[in-house]
C-alpha atoms as a PDB file:
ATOM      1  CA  UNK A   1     -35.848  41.255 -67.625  1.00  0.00           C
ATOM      2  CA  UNK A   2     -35.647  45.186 -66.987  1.00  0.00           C
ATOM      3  CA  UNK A   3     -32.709  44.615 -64.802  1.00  0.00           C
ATOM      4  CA  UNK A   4     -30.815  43.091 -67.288  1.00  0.00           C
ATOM      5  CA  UNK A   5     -27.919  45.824 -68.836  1.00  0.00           C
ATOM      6  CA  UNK A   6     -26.526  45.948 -72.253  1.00  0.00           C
ATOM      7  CA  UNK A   7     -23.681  47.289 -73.233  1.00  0.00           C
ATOM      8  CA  UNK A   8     -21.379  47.157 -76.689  1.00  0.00           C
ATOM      9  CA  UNK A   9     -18.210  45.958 -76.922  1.00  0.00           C
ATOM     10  CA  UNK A  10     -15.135  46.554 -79.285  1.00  0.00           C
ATOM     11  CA  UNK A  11     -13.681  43.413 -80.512  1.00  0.00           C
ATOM     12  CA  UNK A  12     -11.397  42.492 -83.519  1.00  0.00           C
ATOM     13  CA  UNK A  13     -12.736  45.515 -85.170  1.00  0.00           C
ATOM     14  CA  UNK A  14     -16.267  45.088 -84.688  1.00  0.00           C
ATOM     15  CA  UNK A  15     -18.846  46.107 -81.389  1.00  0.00           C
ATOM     16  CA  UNK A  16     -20.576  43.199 -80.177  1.00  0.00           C
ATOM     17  CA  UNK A  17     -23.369  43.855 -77.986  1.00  0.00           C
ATOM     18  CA  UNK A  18     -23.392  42.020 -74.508  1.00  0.00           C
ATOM     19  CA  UNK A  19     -26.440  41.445 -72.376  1.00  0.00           C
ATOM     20  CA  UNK A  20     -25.635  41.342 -68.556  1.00  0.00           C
ATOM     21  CA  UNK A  21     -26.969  40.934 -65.447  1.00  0.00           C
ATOM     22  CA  UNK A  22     -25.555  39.855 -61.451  1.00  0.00           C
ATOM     23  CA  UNK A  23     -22.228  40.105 -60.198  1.00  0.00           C
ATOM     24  CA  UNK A  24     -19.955  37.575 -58.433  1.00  0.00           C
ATOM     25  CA  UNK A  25     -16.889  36.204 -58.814  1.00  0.00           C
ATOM     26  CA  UNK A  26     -18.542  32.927 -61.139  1.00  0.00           C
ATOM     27  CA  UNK A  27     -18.917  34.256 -64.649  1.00  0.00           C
ATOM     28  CA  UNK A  28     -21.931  32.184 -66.767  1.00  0.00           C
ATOM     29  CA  UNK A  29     -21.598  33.299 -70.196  1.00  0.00           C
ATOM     30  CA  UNK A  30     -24.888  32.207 -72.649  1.00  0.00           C
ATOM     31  CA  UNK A  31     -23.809  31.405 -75.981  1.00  0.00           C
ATOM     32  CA  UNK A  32     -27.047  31.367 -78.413  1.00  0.00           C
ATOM     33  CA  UNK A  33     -28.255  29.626 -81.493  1.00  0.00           C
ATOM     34  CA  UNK A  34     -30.273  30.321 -84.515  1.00  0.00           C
ATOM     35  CA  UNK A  35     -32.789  31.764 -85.267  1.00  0.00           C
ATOM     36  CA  UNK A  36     -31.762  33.195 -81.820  1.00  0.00           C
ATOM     37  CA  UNK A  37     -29.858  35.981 -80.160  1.00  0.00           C
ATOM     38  CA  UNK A  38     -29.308  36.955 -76.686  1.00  0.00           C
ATOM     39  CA  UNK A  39     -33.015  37.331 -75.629  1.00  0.00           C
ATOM     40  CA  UNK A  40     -33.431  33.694 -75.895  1.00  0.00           C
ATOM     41  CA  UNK A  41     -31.513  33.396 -72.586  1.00  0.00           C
ATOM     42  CA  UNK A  42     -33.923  35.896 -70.817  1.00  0.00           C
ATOM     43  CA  UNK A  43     -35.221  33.284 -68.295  1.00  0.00           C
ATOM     44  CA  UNK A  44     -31.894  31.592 -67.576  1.00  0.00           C
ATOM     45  CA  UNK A  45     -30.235  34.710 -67.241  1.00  0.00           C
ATOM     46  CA  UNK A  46     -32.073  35.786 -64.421  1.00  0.00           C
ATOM     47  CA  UNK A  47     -32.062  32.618 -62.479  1.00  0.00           C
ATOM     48  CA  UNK A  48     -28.481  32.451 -62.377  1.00  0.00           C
ATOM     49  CA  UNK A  49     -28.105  36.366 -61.368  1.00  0.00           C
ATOM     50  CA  UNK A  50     -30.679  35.630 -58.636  1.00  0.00           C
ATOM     51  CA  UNK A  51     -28.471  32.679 -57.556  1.00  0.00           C
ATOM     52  CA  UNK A  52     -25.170  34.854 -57.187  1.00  0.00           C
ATOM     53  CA  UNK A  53     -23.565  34.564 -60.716  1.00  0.00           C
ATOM     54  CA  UNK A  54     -22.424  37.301 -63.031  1.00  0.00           C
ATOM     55  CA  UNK A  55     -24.410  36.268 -66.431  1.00  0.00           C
ATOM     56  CA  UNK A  56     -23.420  37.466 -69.889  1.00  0.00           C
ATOM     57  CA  UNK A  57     -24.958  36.992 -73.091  1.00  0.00           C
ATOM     58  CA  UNK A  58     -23.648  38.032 -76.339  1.00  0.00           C
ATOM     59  CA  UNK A  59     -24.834  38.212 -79.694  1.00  0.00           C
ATOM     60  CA  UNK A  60     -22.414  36.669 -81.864  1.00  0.00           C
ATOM     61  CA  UNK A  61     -21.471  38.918 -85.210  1.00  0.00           C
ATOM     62  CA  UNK A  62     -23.193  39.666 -87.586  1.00  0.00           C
ATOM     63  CA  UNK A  63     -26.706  38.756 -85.214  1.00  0.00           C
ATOM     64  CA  UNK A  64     -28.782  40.888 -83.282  1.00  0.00           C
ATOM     65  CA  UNK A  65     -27.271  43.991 -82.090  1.00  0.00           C
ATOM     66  CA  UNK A  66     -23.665  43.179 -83.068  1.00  0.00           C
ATOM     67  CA  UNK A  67     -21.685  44.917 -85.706  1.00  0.00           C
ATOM     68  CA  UNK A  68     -21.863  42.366 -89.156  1.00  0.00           C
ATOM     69  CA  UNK A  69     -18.188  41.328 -90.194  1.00  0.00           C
ATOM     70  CA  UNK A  70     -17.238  43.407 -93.435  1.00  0.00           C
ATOM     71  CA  UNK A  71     -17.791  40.066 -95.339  1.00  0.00           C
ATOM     72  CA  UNK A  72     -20.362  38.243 -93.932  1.00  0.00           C
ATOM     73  CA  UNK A  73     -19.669  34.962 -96.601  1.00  0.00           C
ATOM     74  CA  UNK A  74     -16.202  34.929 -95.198  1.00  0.00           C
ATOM     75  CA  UNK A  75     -17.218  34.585 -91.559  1.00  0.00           C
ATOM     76  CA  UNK A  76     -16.208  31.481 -89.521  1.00  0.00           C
ATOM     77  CA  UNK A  77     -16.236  29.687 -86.334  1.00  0.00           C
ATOM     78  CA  UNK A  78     -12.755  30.228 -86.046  1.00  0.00           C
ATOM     79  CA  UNK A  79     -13.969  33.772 -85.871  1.00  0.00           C
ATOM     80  CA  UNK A  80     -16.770  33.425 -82.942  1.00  0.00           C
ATOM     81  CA  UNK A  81     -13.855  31.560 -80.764  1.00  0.00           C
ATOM     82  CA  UNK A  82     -11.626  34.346 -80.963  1.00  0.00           C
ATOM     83  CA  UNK A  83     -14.065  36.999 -80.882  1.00  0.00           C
ATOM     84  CA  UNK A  84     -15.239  34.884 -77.468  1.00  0.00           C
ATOM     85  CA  UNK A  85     -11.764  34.987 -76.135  1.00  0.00           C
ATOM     86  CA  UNK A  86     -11.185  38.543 -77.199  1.00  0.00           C
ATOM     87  CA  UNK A  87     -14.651  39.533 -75.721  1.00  0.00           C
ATOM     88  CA  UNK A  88     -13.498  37.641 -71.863  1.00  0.00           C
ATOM     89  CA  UNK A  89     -10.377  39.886 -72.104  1.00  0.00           C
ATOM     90  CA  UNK A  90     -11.713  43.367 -72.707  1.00  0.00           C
ATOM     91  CA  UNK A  91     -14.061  42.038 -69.662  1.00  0.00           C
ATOM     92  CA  UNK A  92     -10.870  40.968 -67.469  1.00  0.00           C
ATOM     93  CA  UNK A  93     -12.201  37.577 -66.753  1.00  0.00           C
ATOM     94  CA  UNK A  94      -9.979  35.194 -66.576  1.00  0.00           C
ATOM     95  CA  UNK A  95     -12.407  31.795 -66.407  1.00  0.00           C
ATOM     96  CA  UNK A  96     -16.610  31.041 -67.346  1.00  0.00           C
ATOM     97  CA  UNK A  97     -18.988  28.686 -67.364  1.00  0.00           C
ATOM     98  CA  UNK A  98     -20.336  28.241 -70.675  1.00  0.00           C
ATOM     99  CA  UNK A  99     -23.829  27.688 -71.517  1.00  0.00           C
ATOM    100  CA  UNK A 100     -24.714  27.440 -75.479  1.00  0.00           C
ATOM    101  CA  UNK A 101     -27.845  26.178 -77.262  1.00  0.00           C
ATOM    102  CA  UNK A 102     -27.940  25.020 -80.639  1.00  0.00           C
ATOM    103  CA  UNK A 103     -25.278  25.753 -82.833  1.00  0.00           C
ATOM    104  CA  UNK A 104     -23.712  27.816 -79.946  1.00  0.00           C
ATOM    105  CA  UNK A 105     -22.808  24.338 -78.888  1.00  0.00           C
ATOM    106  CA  UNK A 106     -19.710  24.275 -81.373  1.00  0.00           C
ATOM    107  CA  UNK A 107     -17.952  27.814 -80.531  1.00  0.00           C
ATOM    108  CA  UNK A 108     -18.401  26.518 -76.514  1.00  0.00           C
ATOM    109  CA  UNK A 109     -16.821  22.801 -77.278  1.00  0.00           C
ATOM    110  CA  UNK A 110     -14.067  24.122 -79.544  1.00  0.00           C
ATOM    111  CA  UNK A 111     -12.995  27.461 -77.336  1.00  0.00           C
ATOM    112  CA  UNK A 112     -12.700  24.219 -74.108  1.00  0.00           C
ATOM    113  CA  UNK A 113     -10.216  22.312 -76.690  1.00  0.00           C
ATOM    114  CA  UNK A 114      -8.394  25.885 -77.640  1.00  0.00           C
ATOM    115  CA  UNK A 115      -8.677  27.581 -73.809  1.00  0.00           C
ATOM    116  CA  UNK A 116      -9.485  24.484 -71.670  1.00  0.00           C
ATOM    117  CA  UNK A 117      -7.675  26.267 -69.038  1.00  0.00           C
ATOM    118  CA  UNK A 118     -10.149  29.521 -69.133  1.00  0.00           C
ATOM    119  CA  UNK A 119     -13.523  26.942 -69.092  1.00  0.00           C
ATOM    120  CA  UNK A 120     -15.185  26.012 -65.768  1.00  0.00           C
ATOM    121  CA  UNK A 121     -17.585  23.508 -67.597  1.00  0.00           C
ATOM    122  CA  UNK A 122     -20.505  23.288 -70.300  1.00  0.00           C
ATOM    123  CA  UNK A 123     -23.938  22.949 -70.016  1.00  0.00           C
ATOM    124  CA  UNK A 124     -25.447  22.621 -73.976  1.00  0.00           C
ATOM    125  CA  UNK A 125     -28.577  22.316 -74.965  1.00  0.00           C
ATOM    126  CA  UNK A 126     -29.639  20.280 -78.204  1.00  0.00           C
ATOM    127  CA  UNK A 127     -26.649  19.814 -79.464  1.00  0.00           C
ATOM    128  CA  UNK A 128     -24.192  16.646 -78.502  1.00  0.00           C
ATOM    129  CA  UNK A 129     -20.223  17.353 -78.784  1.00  0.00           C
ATOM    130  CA  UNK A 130     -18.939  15.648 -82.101  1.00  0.00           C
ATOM    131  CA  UNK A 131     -15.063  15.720 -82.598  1.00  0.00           C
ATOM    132  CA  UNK A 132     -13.924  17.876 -85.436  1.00  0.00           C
ATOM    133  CA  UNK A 133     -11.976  15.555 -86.256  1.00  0.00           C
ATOM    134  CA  UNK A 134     -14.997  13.177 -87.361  1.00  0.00           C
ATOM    135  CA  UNK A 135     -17.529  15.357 -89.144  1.00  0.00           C
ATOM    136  CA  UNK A 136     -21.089  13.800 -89.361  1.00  0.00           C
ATOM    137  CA  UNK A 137     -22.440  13.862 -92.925  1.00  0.00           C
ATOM    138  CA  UNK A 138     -26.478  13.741 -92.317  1.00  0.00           C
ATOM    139  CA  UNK A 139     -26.799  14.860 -95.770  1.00  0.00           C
ATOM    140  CA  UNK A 140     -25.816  12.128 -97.029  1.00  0.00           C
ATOM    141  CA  UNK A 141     -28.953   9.838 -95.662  1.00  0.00           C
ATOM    142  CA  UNK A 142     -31.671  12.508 -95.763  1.00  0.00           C
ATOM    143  CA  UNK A 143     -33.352  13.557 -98.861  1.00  0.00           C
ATOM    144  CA  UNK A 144     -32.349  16.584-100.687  1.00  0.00           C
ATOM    145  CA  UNK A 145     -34.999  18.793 -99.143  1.00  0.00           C
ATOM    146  CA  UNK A 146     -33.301  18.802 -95.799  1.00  0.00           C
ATOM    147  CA  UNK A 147     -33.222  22.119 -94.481  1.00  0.00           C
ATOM    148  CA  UNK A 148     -29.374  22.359 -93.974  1.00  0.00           C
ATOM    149  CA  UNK A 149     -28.704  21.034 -97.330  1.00  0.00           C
ATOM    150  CA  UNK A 150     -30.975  23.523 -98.664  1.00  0.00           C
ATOM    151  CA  UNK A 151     -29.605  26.652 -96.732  1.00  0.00           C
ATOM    152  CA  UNK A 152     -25.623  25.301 -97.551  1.00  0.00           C
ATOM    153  CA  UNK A 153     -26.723  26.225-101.206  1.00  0.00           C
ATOM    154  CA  UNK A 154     -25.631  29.547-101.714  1.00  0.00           C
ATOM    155  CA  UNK A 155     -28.649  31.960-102.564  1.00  0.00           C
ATOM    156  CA  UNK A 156     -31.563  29.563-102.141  1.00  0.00           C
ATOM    157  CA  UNK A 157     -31.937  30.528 -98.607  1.00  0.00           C
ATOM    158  CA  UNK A 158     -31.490  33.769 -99.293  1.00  0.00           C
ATOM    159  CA  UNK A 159     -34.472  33.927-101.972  1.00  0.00           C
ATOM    160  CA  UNK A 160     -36.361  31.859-100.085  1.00  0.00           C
ATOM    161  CA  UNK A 161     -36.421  34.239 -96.834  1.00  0.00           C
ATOM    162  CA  UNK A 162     -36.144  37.016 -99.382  1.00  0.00           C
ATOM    163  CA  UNK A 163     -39.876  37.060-100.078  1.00  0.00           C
ATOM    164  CA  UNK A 164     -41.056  37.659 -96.231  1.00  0.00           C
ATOM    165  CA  UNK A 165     -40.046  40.094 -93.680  1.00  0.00           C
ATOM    166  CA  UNK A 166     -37.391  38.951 -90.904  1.00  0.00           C
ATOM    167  CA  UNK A 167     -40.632  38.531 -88.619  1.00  0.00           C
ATOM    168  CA  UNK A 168     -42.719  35.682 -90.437  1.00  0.00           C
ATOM    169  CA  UNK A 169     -38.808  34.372 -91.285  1.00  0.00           C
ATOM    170  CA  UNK A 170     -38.174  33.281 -87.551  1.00  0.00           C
ATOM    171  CA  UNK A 171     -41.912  32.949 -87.148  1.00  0.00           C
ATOM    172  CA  UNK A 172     -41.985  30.246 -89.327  1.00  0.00           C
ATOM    173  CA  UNK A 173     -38.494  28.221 -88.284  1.00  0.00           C
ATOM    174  CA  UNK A 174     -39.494  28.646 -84.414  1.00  0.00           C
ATOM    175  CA  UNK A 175     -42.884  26.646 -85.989  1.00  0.00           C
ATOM    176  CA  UNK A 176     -40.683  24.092 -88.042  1.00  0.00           C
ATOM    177  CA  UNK A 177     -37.882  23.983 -85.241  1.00  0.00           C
ATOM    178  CA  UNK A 178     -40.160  23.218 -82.168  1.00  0.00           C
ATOM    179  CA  UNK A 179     -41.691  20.292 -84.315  1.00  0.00           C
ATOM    180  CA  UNK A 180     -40.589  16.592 -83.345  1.00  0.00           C
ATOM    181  CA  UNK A 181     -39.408  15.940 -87.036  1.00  0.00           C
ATOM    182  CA  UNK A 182     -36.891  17.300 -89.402  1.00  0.00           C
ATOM    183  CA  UNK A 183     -37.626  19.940 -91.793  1.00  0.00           C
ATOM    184  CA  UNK A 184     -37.925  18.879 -95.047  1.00  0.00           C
ATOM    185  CA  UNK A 185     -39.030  20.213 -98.092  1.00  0.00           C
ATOM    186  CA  UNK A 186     -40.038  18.255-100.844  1.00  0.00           C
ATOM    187  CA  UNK A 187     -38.417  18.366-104.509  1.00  0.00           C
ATOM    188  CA  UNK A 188     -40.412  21.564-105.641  1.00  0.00           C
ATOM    189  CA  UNK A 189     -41.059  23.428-102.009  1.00  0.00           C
ATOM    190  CA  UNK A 190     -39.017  26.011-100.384  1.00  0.00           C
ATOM    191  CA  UNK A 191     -38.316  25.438 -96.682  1.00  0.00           C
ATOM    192  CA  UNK A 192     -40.233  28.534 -95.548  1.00  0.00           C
ATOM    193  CA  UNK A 193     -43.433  27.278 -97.567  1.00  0.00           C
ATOM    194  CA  UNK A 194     -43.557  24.187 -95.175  1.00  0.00           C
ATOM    195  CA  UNK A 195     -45.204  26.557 -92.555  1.00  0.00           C
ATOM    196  CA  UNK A 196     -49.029  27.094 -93.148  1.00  0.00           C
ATOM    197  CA  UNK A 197     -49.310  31.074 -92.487  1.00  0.00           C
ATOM    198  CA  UNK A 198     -52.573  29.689 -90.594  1.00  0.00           C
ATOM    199  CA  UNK A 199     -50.534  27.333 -87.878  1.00  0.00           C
ATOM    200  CA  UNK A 200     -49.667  29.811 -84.607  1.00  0.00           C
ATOM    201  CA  UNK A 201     -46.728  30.033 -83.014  1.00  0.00           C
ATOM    202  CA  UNK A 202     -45.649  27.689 -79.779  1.00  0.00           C
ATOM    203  CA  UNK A 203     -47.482  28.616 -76.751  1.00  0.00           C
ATOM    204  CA  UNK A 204     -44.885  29.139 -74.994  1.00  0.00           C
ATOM    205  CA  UNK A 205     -43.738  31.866 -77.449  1.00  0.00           C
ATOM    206  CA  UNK A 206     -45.473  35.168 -76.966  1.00  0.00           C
ATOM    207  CA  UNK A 207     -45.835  37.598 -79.618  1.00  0.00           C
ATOM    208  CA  UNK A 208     -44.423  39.906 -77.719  1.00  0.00           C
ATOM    209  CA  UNK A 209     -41.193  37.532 -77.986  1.00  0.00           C
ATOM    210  CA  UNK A 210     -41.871  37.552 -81.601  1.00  0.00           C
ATOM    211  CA  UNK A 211     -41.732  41.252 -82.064  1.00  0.00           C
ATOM    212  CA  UNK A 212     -37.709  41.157 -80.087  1.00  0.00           C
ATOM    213  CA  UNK A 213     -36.432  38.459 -82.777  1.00  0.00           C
ATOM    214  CA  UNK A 214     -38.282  39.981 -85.447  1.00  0.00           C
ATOM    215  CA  UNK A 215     -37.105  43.589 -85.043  1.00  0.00           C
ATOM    216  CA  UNK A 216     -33.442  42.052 -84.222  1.00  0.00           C
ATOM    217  CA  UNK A 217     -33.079  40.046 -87.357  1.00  0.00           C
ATOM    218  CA  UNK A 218     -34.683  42.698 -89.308  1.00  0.00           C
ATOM    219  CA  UNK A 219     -31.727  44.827 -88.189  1.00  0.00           C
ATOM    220  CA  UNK A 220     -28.800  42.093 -88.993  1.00  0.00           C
ATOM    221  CA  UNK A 221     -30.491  40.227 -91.826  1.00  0.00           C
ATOM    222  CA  UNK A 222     -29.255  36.929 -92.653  1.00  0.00           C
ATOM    223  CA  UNK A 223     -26.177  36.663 -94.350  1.00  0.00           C
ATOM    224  CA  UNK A 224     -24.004  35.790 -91.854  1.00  0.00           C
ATOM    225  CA  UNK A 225     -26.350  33.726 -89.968  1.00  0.00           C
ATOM    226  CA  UNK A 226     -26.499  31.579 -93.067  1.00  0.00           C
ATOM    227  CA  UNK A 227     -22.474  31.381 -93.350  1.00  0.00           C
ATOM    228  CA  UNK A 228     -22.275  30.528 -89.431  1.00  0.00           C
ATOM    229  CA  UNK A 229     -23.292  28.148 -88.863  1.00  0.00           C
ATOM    230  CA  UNK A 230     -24.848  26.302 -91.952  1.00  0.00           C
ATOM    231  CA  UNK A 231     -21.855  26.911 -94.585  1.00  0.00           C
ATOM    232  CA  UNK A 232     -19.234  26.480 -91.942  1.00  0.00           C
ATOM    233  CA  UNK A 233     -19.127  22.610 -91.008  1.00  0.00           C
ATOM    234  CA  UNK A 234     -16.169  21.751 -92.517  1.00  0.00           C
ATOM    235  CA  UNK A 235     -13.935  24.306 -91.572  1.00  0.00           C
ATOM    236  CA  UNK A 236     -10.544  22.947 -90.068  1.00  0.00           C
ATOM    237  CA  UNK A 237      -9.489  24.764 -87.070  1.00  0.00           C
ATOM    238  CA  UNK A 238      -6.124  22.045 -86.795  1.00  0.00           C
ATOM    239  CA  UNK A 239      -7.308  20.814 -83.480  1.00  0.00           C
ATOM    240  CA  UNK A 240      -5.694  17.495 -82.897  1.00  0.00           C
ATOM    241  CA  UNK A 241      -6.432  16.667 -78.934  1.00  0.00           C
ATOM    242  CA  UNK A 242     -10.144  16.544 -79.617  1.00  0.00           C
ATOM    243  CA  UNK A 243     -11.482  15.640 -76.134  1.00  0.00           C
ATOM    244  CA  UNK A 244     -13.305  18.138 -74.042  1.00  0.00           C
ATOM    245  CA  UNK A 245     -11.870  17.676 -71.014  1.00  0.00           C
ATOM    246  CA  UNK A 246     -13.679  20.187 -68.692  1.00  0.00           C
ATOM    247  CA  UNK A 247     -17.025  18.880 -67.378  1.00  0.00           C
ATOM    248  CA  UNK A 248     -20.009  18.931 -69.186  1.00  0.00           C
ATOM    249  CA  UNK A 249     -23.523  18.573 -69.208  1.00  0.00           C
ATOM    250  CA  UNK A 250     -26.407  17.924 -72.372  1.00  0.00           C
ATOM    251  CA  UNK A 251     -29.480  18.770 -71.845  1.00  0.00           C
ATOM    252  CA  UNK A 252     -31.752  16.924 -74.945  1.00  0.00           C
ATOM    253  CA  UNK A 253     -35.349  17.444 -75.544  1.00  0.00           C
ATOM    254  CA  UNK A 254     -36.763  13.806 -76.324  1.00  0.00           C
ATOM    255  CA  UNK A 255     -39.319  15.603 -78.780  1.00  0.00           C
ATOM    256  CA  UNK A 256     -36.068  17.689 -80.411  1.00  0.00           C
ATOM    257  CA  UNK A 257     -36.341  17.283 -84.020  1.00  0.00           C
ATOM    258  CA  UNK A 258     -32.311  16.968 -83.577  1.00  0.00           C
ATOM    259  CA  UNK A 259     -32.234  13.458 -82.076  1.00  0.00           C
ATOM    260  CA  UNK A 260     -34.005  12.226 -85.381  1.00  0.00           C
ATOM    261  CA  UNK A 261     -30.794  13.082 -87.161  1.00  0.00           C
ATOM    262  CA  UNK A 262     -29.482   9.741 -88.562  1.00  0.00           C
ATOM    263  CA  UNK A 263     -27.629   8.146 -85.616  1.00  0.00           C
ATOM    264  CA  UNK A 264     -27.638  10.859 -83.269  1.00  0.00           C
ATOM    265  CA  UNK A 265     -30.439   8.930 -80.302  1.00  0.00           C
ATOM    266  CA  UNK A 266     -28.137   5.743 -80.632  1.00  0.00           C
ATOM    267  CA  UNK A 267     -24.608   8.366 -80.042  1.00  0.00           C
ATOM    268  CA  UNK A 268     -26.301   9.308 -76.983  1.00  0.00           C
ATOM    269  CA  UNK A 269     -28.205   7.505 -75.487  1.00  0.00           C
ATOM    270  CA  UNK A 270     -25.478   4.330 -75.698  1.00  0.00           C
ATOM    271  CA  UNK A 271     -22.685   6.750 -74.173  1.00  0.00           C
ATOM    272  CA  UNK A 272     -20.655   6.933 -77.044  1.00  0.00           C
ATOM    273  CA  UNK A 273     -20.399  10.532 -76.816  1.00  0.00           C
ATOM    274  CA  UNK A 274     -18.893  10.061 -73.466  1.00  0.00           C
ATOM    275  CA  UNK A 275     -15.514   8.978 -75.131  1.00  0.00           C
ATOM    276  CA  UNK A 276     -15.008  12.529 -76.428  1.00  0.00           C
ATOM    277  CA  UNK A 277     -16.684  13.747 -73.362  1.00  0.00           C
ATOM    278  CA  UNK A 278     -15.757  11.478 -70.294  1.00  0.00           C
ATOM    279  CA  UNK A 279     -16.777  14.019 -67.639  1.00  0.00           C
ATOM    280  CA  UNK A 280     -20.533  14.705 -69.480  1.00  0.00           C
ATOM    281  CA  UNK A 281     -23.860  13.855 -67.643  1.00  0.00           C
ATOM    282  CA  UNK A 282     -27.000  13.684 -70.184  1.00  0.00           C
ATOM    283  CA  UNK A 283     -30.498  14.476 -69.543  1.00  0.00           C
ATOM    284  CA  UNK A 284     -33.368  13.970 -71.544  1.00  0.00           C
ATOM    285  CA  UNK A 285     -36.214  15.712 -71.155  1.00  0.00           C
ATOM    286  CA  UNK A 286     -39.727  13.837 -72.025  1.00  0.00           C
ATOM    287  CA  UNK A 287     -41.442  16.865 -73.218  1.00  0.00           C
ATOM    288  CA  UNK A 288     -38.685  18.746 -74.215  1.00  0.00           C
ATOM    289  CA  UNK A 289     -38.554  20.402 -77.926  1.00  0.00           C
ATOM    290  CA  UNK A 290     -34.987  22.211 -79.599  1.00  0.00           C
ATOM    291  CA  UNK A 291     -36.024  25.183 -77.897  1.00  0.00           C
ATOM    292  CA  UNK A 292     -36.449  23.635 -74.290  1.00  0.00           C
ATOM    293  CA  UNK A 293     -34.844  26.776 -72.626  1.00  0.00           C
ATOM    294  CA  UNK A 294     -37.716  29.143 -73.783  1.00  0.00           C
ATOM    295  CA  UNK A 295     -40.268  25.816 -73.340  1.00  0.00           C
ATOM    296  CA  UNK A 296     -39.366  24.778 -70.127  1.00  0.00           C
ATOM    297  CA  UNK A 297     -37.478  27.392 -68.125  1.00  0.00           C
ATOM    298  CA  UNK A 298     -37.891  26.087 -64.784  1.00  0.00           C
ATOM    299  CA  UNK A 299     -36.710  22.946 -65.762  1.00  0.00           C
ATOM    300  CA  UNK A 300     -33.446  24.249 -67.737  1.00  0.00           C
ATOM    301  CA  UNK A 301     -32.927  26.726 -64.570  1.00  0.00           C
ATOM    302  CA  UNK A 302     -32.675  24.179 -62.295  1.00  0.00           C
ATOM    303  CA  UNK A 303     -30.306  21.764 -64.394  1.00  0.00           C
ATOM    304  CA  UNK A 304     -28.408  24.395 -64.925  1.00  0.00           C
ATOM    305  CA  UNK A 305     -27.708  25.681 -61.516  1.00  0.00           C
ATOM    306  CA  UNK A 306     -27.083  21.973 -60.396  1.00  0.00           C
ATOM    307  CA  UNK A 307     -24.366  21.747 -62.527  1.00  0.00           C
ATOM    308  CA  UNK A 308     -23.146  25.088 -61.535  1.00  0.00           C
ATOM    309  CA  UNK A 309     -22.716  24.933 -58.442  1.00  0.00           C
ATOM    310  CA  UNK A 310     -21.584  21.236 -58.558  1.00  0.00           C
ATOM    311  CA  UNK A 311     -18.381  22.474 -60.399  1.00  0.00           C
ATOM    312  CA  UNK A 312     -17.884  25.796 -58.439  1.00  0.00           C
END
């Protein structure tokens, strides 16, 4: 971890800090999710240093240490993939592995479709590849307390975090998040008042780890964490080839609270996803949870750097 570097970077109008570490002609660049930033790659960053690859790890605007756009309800994933392609530039690389966790998923599938020719391969975690083409509606067959729905509703998340600090805000979503079911609130309950106060944290979750996402969010807020991803689902980039073409690997947690989204086991685990992604491999994980890289580092290390050096 100490070796790691940070530096900021100026693009479209706004620094974006950059956490980086190795050097080498392979470029791995981390993409994260929410409620993450770029400390949530700590332990994959260092394994792929230690195996000869440059690793990078930005925040993406408007999180962690990077400047917030000057309207955060505006922001967009069209925004992430060109601050992404902007950021390689000012760093004169030319190609990258991605690696992306979560929502990160979307901003690494969509920058293949837009840049295939600048993308090695993917490794994501949590997260399988669904044309944009063919959004997935899972509001429409959970009930009304699902989280997403909840947090699409402009100002209800915000009250709802509003009465905590940033710290017992991620506290309590890396509780609900690492759970084996989806978070849902029922008809009079506010997502954040799911969490008892009195249940701790993941064991594999120090406080110490607490304290970096904490005194990161408490920085950025949430405002345009809120608007990407959770109010950005439908955007239309105009993407009409909508197969990843590069190769790719998913890495799925079999207790991840995402693969009890209505039809999401059955889109993976039959292949189907594999039509929009005919060069993937899948793993599941028995133990695995939505935040497997942090649960499980050894594990995602080694998957990862298989599939690195595989497509070298």
């Amino acid at each position: 971890m100490d070796q790691i570097q940070h530096k900021f970077i100026e693009v479209q109008g706004l620094k974006h800090h950059v956490a980086e570490i190795g050097s080498g002609p392979n470029v791995v660049l981390f993409l994260h999710g929410f409620p993450e930033i770029w400390y949530s790659w700590r332990h994959q960053m260092v394994a792929v240093a230690e195996a000869g690859f440059r690793a990078l790890a930005p925040d993406f605007r408007g999180y962690g240490l990077s400047d917030p756009p000057l309207e955060p309800e505006k922001a967009s994933f069209s925004d992430l993939i060109k601050d992404l392609a902007a950021l390689l530039d000012a760093l004169g690389i030319d190609k990258v592995f991605l690696v992306a966790k979560d929502f990160g998923a979307f901003p690494a599938y969509l920058f293949s479709l837009l840049h295939q020719e600048r993308v090695q391969g993917i490794v994501a975690l949590g997260i399988p590849y669904r044309p944009p083409s063919r959004p997935v509606k899972y509001q429409e067959d959970l009930p009304e307390g699902f989280y997403i729905s909840r947090w699409q509703e402009p100002g209800r998340a915000e009250a709802d975090f509003g009465r905590l600090d940033a710290k017992t805000v991620v506290r309590n979503i890396y509780i609900l998040f690492s759970r084996s079911e989806i978070p849902i609130a029922a008809e009079n309950q506010e997502i954040m008042d799911i969490v008892d106060p009195s249940i701790p944290l993941p064991p594999w979750f120090t406080k110490e780890d607490l304290e970096e996402y904490g005194s990161l969010y408490q920085k950025s807020g949430f405002r345009t964490a809120l608007q990407v991803p959770y109010r950005s689902f439908k955007e239309d980039l105009g993407i009409t080839d909508v197969i990843v073409k590069v190769p790719a690997l998913l890495v799925m947690g079999e207790k991840d609270y995402v693969l009890k989204f209505p039809g999401t086991e059955e889109y993976i685990r039959s292949g189907k996803v594999k039509e929009f992604v005919p060069q993937l491999e899948i793993v599941l994980s028995p133990e695995g949870t939505h935040f497997i890289q942090e649960q499980s580092p050894d594990e995602v290390n080694q998957l990862i750097l298989g599939f690195l050096k595989k497509h070298i």
